[in-house]
C-alpha atoms as a PDB file:
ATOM      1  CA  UNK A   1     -38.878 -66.810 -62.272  1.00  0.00           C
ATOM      2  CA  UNK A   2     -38.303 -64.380 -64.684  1.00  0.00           C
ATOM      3  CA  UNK A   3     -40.238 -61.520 -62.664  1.00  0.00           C
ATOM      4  CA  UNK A   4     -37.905 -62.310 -60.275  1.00  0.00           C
ATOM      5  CA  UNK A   5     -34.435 -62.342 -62.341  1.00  0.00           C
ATOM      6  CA  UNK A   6     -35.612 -58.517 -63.260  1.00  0.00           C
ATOM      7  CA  UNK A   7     -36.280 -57.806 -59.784  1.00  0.00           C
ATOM      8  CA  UNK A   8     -33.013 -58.937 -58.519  1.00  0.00           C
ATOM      9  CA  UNK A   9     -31.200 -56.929 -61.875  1.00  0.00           C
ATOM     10  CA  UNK A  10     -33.129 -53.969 -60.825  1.00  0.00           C
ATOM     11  CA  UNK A  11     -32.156 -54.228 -56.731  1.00  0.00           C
ATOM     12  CA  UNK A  12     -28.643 -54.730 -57.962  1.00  0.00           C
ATOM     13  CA  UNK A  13     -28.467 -52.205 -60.044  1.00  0.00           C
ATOM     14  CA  UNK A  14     -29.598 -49.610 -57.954  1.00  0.00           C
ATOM     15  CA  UNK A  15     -27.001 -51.343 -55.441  1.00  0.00           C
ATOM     16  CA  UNK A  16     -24.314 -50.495 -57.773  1.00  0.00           C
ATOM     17  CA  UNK A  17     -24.812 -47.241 -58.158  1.00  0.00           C
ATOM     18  CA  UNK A  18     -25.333 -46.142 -54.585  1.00  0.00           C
ATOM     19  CA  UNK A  19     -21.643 -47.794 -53.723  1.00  0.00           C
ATOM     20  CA  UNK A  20     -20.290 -46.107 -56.769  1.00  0.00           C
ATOM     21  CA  UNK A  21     -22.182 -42.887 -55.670  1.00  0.00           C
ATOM     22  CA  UNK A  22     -20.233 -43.667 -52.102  1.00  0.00           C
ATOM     23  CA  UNK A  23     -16.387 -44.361 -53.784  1.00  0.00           C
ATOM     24  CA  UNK A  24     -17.014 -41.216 -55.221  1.00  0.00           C
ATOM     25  CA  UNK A  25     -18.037 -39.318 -52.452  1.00  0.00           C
ATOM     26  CA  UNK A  26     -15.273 -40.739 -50.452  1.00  0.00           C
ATOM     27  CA  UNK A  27     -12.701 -39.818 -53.064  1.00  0.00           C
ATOM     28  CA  UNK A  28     -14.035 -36.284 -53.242  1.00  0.00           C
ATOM     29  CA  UNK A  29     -13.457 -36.013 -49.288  1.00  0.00           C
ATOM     30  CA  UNK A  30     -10.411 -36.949 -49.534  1.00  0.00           C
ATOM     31  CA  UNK A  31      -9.284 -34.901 -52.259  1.00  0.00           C
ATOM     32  CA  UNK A  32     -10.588 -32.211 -50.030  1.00  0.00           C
ATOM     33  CA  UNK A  33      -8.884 -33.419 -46.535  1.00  0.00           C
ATOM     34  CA  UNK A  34      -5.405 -33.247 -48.479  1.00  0.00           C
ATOM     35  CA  UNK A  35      -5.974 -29.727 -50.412  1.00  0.00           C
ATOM     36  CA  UNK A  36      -6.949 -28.797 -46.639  1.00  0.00           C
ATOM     37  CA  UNK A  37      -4.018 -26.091 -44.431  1.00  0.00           C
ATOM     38  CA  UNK A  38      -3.000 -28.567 -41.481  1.00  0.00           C
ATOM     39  CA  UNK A  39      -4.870 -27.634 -38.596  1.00  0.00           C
ATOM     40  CA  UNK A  40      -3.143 -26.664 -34.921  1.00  0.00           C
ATOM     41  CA  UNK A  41      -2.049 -29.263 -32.822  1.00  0.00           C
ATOM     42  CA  UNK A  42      -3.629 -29.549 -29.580  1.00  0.00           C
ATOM     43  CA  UNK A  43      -2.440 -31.215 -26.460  1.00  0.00           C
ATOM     44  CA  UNK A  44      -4.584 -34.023 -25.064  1.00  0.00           C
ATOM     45  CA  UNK A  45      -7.573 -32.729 -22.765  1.00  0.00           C
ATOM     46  CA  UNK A  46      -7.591 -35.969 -20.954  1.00  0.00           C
ATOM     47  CA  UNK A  47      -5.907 -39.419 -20.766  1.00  0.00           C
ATOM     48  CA  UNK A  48      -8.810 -40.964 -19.044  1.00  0.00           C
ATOM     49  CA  UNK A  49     -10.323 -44.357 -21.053  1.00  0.00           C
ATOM     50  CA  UNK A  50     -13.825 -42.188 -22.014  1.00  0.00           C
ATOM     51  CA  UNK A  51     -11.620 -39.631 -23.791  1.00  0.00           C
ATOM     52  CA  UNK A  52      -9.293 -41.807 -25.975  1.00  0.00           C
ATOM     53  CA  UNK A  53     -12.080 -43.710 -27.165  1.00  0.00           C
ATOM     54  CA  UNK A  54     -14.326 -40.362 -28.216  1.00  0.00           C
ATOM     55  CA  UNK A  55     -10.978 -38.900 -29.714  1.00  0.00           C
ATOM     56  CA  UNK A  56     -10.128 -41.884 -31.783  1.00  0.00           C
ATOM     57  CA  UNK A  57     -14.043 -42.029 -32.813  1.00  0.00           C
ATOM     58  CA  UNK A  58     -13.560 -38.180 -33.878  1.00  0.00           C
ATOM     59  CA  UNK A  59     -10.168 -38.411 -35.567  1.00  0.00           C
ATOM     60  CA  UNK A  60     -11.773 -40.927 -37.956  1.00  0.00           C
ATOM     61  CA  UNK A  61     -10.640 -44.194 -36.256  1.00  0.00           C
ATOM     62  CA  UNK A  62     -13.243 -47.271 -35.713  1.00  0.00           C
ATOM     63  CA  UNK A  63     -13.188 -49.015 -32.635  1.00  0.00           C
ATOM     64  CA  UNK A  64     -14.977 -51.755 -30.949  1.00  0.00           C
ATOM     65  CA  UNK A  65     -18.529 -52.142 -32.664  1.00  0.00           C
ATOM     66  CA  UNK A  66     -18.221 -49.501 -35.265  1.00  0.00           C
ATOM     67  CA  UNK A  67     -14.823 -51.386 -36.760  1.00  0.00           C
ATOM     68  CA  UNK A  68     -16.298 -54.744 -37.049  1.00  0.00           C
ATOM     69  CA  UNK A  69     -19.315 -53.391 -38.945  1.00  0.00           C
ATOM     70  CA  UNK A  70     -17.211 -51.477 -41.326  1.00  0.00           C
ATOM     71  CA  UNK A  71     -14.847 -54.676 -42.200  1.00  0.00           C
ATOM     72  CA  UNK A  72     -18.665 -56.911 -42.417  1.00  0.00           C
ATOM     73  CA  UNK A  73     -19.029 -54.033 -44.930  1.00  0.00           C
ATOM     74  CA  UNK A  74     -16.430 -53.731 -46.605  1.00  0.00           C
ATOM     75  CA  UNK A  75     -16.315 -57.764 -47.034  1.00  0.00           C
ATOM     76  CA  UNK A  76     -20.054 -57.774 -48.393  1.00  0.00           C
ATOM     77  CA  UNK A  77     -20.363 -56.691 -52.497  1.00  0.00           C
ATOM     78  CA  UNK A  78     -23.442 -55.470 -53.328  1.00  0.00           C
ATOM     79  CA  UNK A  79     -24.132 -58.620 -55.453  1.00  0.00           C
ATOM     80  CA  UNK A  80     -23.911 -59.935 -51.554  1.00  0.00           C
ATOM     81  CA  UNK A  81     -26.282 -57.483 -50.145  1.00  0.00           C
ATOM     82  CA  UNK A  82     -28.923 -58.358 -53.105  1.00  0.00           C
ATOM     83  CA  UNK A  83     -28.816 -61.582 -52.945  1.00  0.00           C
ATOM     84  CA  UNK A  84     -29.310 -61.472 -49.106  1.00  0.00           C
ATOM     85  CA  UNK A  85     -32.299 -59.380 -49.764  1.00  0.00           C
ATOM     86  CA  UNK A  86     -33.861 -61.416 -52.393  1.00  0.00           C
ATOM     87  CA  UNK A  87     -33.223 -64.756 -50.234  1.00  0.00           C
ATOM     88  CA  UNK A  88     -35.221 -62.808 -47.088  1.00  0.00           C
ATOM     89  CA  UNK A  89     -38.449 -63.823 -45.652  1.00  0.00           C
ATOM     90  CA  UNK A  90     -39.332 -59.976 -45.837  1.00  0.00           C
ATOM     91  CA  UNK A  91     -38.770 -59.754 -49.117  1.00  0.00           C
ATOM     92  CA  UNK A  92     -40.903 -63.210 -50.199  1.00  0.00           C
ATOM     93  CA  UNK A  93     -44.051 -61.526 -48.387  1.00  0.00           C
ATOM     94  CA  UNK A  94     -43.499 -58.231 -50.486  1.00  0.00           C
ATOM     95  CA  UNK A  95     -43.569 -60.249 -53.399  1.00  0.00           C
ATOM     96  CA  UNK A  96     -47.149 -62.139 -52.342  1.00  0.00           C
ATOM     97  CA  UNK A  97     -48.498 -58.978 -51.396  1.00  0.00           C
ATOM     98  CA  UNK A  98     -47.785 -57.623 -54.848  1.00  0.00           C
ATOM     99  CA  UNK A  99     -49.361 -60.286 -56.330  1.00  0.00           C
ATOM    100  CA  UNK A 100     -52.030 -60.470 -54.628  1.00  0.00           C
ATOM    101  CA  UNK A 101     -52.945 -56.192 -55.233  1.00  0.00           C
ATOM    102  CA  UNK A 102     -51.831 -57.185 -59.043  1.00  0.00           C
ATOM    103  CA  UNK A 103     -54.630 -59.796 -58.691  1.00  0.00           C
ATOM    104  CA  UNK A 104     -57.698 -57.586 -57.708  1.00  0.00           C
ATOM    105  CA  UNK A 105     -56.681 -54.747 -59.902  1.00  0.00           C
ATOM    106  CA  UNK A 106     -56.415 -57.290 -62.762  1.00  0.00           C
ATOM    107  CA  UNK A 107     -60.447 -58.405 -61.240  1.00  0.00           C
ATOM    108  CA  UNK A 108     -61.616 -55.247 -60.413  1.00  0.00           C
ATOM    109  CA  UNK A 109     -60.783 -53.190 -63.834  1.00  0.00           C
ATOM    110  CA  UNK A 110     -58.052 -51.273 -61.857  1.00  0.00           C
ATOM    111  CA  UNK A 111     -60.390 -50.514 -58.444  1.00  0.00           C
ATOM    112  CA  UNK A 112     -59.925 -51.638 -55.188  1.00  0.00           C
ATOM    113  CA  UNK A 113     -62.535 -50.876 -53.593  1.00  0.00           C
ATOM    114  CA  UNK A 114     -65.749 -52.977 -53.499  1.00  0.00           C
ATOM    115  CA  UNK A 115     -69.654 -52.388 -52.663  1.00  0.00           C
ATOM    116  CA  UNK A 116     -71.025 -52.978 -49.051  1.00  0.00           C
ATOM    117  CA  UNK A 117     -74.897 -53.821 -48.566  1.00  0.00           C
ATOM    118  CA  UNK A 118     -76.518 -51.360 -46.518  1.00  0.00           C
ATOM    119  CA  UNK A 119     -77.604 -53.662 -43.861  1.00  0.00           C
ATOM    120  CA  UNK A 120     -73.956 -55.724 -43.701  1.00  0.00           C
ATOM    121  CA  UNK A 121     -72.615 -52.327 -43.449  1.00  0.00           C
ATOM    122  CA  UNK A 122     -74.358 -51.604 -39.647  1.00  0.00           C
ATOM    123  CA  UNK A 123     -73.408 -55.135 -38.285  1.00  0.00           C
ATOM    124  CA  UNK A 124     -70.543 -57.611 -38.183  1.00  0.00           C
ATOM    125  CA  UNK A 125     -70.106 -61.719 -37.996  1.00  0.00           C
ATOM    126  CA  UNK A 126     -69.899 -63.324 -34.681  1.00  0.00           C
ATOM    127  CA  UNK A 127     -67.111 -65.569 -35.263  1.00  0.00           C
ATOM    128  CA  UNK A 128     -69.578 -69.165 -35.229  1.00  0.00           C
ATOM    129  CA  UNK A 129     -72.040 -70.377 -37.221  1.00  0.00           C
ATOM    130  CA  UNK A 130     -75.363 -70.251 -34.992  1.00  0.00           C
ATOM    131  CA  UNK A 131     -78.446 -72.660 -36.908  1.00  0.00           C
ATOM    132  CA  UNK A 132     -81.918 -71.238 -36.459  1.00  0.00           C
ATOM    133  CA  UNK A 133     -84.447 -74.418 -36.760  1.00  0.00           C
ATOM    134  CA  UNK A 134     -86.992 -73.466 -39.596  1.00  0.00           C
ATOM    135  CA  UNK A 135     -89.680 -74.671 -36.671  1.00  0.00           C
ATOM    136  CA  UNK A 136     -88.019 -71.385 -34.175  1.00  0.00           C
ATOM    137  CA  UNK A 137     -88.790 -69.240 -37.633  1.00  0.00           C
ATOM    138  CA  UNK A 138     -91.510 -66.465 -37.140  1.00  0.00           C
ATOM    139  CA  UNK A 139     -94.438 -67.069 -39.210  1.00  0.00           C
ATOM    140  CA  UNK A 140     -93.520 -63.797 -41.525  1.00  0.00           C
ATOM    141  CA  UNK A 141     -89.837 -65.176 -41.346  1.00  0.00           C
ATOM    142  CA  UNK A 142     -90.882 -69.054 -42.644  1.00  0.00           C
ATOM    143  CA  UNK A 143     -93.212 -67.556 -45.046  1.00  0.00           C
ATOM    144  CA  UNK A 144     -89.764 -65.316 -46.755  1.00  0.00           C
ATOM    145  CA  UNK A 145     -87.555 -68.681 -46.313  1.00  0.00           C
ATOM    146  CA  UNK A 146     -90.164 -70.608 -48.246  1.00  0.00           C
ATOM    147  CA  UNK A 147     -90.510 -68.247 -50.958  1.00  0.00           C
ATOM    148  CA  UNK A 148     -86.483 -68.271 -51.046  1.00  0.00           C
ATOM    149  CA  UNK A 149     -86.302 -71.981 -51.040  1.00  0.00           C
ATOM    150  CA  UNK A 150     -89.269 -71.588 -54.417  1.00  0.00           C
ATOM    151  CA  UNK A 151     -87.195 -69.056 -56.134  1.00  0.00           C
ATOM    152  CA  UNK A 152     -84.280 -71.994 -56.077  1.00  0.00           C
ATOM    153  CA  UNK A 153     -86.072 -74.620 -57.429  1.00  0.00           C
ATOM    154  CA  UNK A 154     -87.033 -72.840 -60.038  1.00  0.00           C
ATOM    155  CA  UNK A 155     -83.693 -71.614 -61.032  1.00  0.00           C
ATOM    156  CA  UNK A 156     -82.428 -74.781 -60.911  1.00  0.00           C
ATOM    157  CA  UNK A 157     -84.865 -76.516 -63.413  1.00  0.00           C
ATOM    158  CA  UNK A 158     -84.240 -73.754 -65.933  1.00  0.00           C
ATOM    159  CA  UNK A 159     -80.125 -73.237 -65.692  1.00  0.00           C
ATOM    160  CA  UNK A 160     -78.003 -75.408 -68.253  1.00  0.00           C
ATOM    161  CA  UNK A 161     -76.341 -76.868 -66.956  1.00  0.00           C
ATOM    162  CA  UNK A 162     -78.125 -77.442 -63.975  1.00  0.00           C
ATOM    163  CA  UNK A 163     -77.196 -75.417 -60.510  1.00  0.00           C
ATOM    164  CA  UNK A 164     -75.597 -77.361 -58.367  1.00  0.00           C
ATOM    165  CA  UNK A 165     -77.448 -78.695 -55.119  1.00  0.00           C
ATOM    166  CA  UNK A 166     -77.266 -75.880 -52.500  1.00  0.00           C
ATOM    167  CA  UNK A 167     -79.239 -76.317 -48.705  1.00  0.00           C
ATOM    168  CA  UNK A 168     -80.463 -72.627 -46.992  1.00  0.00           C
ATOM    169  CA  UNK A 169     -80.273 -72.304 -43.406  1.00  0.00           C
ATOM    170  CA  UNK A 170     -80.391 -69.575 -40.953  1.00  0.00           C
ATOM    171  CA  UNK A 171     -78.141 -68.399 -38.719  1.00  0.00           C
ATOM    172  CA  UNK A 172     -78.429 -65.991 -36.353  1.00  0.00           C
ATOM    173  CA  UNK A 173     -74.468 -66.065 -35.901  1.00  0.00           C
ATOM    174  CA  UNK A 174     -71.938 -66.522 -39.007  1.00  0.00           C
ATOM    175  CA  UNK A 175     -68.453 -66.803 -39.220  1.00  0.00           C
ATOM    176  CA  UNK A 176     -65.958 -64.342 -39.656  1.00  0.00           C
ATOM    177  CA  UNK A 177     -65.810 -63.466 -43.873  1.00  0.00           C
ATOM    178  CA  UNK A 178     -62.310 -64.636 -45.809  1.00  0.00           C
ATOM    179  CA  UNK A 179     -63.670 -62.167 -48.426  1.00  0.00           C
ATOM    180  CA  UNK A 180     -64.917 -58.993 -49.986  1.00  0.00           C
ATOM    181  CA  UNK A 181     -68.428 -59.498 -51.330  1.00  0.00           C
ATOM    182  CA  UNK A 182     -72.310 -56.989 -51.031  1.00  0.00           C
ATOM    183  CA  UNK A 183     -73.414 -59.362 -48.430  1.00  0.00           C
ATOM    184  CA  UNK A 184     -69.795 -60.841 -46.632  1.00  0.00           C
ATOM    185  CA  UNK A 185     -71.675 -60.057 -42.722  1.00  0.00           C
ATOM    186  CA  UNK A 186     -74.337 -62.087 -44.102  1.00  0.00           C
ATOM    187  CA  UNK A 187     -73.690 -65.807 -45.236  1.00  0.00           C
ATOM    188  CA  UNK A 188     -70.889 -68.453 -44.551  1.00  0.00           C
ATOM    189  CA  UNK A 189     -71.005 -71.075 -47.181  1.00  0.00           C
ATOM    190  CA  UNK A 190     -69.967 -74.970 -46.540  1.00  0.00           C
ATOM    191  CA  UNK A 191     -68.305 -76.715 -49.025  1.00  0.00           C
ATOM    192  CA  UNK A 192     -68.184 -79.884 -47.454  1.00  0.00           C
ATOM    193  CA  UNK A 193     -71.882 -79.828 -46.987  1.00  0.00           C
ATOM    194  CA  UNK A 194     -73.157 -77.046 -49.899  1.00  0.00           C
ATOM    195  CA  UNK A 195     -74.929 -74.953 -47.192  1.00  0.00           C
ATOM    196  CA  UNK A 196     -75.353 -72.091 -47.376  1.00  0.00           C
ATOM    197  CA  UNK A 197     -76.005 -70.364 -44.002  1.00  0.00           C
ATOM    198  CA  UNK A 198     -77.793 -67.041 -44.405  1.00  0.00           C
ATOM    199  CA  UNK A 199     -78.361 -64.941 -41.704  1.00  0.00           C
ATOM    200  CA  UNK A 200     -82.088 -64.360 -39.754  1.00  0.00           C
ATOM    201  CA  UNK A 201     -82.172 -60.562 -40.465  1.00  0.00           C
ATOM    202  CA  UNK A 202     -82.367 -60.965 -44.150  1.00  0.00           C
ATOM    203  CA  UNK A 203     -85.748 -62.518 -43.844  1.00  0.00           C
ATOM    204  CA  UNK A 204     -87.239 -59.426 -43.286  1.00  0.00           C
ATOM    205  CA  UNK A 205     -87.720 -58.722 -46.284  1.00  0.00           C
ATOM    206  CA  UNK A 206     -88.777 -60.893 -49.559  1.00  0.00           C
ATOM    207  CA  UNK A 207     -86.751 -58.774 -52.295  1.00  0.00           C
ATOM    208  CA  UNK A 208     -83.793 -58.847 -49.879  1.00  0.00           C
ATOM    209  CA  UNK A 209     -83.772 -62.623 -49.269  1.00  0.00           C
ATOM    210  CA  UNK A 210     -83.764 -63.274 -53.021  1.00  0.00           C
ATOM    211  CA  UNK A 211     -81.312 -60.569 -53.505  1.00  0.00           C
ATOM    212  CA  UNK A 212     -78.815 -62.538 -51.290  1.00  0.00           C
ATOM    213  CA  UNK A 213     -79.789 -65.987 -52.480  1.00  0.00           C
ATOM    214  CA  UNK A 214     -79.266 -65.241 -56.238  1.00  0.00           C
ATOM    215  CA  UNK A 215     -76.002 -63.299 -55.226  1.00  0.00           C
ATOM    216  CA  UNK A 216     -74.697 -66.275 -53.557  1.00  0.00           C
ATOM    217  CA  UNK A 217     -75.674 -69.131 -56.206  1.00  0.00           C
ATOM    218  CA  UNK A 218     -73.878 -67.521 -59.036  1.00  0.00           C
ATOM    219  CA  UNK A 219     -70.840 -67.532 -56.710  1.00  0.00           C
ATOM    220  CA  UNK A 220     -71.548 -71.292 -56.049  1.00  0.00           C
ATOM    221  CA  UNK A 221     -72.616 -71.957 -59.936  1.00  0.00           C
ATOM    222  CA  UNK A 222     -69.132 -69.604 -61.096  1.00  0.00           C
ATOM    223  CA  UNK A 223     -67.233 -71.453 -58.440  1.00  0.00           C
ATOM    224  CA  UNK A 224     -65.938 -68.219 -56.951  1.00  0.00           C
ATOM    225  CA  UNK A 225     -67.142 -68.749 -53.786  1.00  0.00           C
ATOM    226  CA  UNK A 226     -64.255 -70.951 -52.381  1.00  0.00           C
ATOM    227  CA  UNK A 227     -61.723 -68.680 -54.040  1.00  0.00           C
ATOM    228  CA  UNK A 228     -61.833 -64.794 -54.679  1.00  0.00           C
ATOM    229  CA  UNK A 229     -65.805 -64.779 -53.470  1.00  0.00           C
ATOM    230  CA  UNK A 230     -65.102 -60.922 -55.626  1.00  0.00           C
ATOM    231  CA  UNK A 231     -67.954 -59.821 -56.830  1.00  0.00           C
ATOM    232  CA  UNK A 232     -66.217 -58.179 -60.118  1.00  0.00           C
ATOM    233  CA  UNK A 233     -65.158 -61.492 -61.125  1.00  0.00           C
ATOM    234  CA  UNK A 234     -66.092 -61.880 -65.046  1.00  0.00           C
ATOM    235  CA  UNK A 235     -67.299 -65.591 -63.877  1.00  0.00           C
ATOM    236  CA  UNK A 236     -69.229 -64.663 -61.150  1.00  0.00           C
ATOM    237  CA  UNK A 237     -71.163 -61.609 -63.326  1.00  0.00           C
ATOM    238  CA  UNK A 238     -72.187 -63.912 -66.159  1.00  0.00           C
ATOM    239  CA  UNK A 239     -74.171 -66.409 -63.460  1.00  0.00           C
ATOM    240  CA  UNK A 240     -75.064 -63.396 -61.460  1.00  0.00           C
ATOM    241  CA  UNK A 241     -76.915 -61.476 -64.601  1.00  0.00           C
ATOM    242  CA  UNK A 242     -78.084 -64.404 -66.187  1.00  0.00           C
ATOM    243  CA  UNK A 243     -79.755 -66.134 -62.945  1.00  0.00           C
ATOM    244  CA  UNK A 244     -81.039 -62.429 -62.593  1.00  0.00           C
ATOM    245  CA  UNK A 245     -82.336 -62.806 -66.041  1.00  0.00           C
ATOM    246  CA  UNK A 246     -84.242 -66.465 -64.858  1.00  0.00           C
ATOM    247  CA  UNK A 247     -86.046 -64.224 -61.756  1.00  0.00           C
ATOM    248  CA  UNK A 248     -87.687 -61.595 -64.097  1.00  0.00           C
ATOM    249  CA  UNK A 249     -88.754 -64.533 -66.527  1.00  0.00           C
ATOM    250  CA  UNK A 250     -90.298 -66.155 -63.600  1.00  0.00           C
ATOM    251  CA  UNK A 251     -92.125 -63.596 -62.305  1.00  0.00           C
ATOM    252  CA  UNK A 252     -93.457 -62.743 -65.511  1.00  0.00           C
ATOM    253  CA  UNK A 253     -94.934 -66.521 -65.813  1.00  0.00           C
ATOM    254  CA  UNK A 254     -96.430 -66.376 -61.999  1.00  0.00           C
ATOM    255  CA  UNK A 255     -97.937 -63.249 -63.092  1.00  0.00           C
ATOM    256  CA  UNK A 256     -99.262 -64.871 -66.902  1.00  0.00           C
ATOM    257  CA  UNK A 257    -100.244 -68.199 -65.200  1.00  0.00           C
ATOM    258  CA  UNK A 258    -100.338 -71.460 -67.002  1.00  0.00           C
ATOM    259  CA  UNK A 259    -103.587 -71.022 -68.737  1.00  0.00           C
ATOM    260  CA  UNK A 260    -101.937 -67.513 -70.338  1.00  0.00           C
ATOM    261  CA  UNK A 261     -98.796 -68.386 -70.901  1.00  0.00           C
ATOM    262  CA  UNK A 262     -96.567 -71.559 -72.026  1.00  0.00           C
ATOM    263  CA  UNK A 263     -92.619 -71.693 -71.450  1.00  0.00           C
ATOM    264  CA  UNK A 264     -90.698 -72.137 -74.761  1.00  0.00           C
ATOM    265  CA  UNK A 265     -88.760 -75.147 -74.655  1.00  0.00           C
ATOM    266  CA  UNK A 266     -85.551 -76.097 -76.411  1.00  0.00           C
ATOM    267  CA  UNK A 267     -81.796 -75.173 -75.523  1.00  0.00           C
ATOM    268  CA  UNK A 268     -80.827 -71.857 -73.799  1.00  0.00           C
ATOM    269  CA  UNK A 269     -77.916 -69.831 -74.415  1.00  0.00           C
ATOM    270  CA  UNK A 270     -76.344 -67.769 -71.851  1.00  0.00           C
ATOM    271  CA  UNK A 271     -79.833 -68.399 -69.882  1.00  0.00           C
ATOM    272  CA  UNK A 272     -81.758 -67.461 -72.841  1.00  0.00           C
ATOM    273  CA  UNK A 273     -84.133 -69.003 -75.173  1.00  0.00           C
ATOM    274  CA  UNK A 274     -85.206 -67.450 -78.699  1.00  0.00           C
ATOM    275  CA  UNK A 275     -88.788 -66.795 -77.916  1.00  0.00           C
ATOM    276  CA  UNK A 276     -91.090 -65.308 -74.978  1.00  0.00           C
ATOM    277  CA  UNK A 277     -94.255 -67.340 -75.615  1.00  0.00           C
ATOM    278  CA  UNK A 278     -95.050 -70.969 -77.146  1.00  0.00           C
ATOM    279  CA  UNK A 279     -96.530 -70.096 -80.740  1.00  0.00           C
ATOM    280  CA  UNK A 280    -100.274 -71.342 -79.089  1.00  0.00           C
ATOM    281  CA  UNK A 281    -100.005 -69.461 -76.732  1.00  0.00           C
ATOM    282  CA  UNK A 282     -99.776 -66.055 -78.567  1.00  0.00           C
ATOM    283  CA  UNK A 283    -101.820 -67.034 -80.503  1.00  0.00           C
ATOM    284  CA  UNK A 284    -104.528 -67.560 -77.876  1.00  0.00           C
ATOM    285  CA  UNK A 285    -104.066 -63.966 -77.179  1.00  0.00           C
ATOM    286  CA  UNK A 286    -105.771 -63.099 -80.099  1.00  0.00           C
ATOM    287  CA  UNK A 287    -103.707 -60.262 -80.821  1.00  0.00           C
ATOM    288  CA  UNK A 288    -103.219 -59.986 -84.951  1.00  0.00           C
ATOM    289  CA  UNK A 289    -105.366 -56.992 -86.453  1.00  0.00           C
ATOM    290  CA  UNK A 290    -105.970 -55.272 -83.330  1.00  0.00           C
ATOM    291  CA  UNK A 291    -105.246 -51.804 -82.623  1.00  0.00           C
ATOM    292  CA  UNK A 292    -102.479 -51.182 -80.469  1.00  0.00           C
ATOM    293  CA  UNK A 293    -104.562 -49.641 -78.006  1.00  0.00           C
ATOM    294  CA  UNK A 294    -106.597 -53.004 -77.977  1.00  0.00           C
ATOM    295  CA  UNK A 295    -103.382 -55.181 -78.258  1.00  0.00           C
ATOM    296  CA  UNK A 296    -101.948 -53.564 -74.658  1.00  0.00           C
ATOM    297  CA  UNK A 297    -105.458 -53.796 -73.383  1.00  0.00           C
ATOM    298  CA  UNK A 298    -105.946 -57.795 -74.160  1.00  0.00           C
ATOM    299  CA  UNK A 299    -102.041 -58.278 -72.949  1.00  0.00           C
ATOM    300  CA  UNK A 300    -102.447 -56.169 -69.431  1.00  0.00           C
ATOM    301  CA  UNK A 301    -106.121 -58.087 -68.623  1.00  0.00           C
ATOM    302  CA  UNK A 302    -104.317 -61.273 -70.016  1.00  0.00           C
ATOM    303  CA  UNK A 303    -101.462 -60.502 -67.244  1.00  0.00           C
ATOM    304  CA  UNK A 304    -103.377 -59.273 -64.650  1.00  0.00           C
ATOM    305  CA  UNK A 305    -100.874 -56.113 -64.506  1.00  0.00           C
ATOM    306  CA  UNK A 306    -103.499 -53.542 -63.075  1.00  0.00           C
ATOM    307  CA  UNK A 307    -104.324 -55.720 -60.220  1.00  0.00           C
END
């Protein structure tokens, strides 16, 4: 309300001085019509209908049309005219759309503009959600799903609090995108049902796949996906990051295995905990009073990082 009270003083303002602007202009004319030598009479040209009304137009005298919008006019203040404006259907959308650019500069840092993936960037949504049956999947394709499908699980036993349930299917046709996000040609997301329809050409690769599964949970875990789905949303950056985090600590533990390497337990903060390695399991490393050559050498055959 009170964006609006300055808006109207502002409007009416400016109102103000453009008919103050006009008296004066009109005054000035007139001062000058009256210091002005009379000019020559001249006899009528014509008495025909056409004529009068073009003279009378010329000598300064309204008729028809032109009269009644100079007495609507001169009836309306310019307290009338912004208040009309204000009360306008034209003038409520300006407002939203102000808002809503105030909104994603306030989300973006002051830009606009957003990043497109690559592949998102060469294709466009279909307009309905298409379901591929995992049983029609390729065995390459089923083999990427799976992994995706893994890489969930895992995230979810090791978020606090917990990520909520989320079903992957494919689609080889998606819905048309209410937003501005990397991947928007390449999910539709379900609220009703948390699914999360991903499209079939993102199984082509494994990194990809991931890329737009952990993209699209930290939406769902922000609860950014229903709204803004913008991907420079501080809410949306601290799941993104932090589930990011959760993928390099897994890989590191497929890599290790369990007989290498034990998960520290206890309570994570910001998707952290205070320790890489259980105590034993260092210890089983057998690193203390080693060179550091020896130390990397025990840790990379430990790891199995040059195979």
């Amino acid at each position: 309300m009170a964006a609006k009270k300055k808006r109207q003083d502002e409007l009416l303002k400016k109102a103000q001085d453009s008919d103050d602007k006009q008296q004066d202009e009109v005054s000035e004319a007139s001062i000058r019509r009256d210091e002005a030598p009379p000019a020559a009479s001249k006899p009528p040209l014509s008495s025909s209908p056409t004529m009068v009304r073009r003279e009378s137009t010329q000598s300064g005298i309204p008729t028809g049309k032109e009269d009644r919008r100079l007495k609507l006019r001169a009836a309306a203040s310019p307290q009338d005219w912004v208040k009309a404006i204000i009360d306008s259907d034209l003038f409520r959308k300006v407002e939203n759309i102000e808002t809503m650019v105030r909104d994603i500069h306030k989300n973006t840092s002051g830009f606009v503009s957003f990043y497109l993936d690559s592949r998102d960037q060469s294709q466009s949504c279909e307009g309905h959600v298409t379901v591929v049956p995992a049983a029609s999947l390729k065995p390459e394709e089923l083999v990427v799903f799976e992994y995706g499908n893994f890489v969930l699980q895992k995230l979810r036993k090791h978020t606090a609090p917990p990520l909520p349930p989320i079903t992957v299917q494919v689609a080889s046709a998606l819905k048309q995108p209410a937003h501005h996000t990397a991947f928007r040609n390449s999910f539709n997301w379900d609220a009703k049902t948390s699914t999360l329809y991903v499209r079939r050409g993102r199984l082509q690769n494994i990194g990809e796949y991931v890329a737009v599964l952990v993209h699209c949970t930290a939406h769902v875990a922000a609860g950014t996906i229903d709204q803004s789905c913008n991907d420079a949303d501080p809410r949306f950056l601290k799941q993104f990051y932090g589930l990011f985090e959760l993928v390099g600590e897994e890989l590191f533990f497929a890599k290790a295995g369990n007989e290498t390497a034990s998960r520290p337990t206890g309570n994570r903060v910001d998707f952290r905990t205070n320790q890489v390695l259980t105590k034993d399991a260092l210890a089983s490393l057998k690193l203390a009073g080693r060179s550091t050559n020896d130390q990397i050498a025990i840790i990379r055959n430990a790891l199995s990082l040059d195979k």
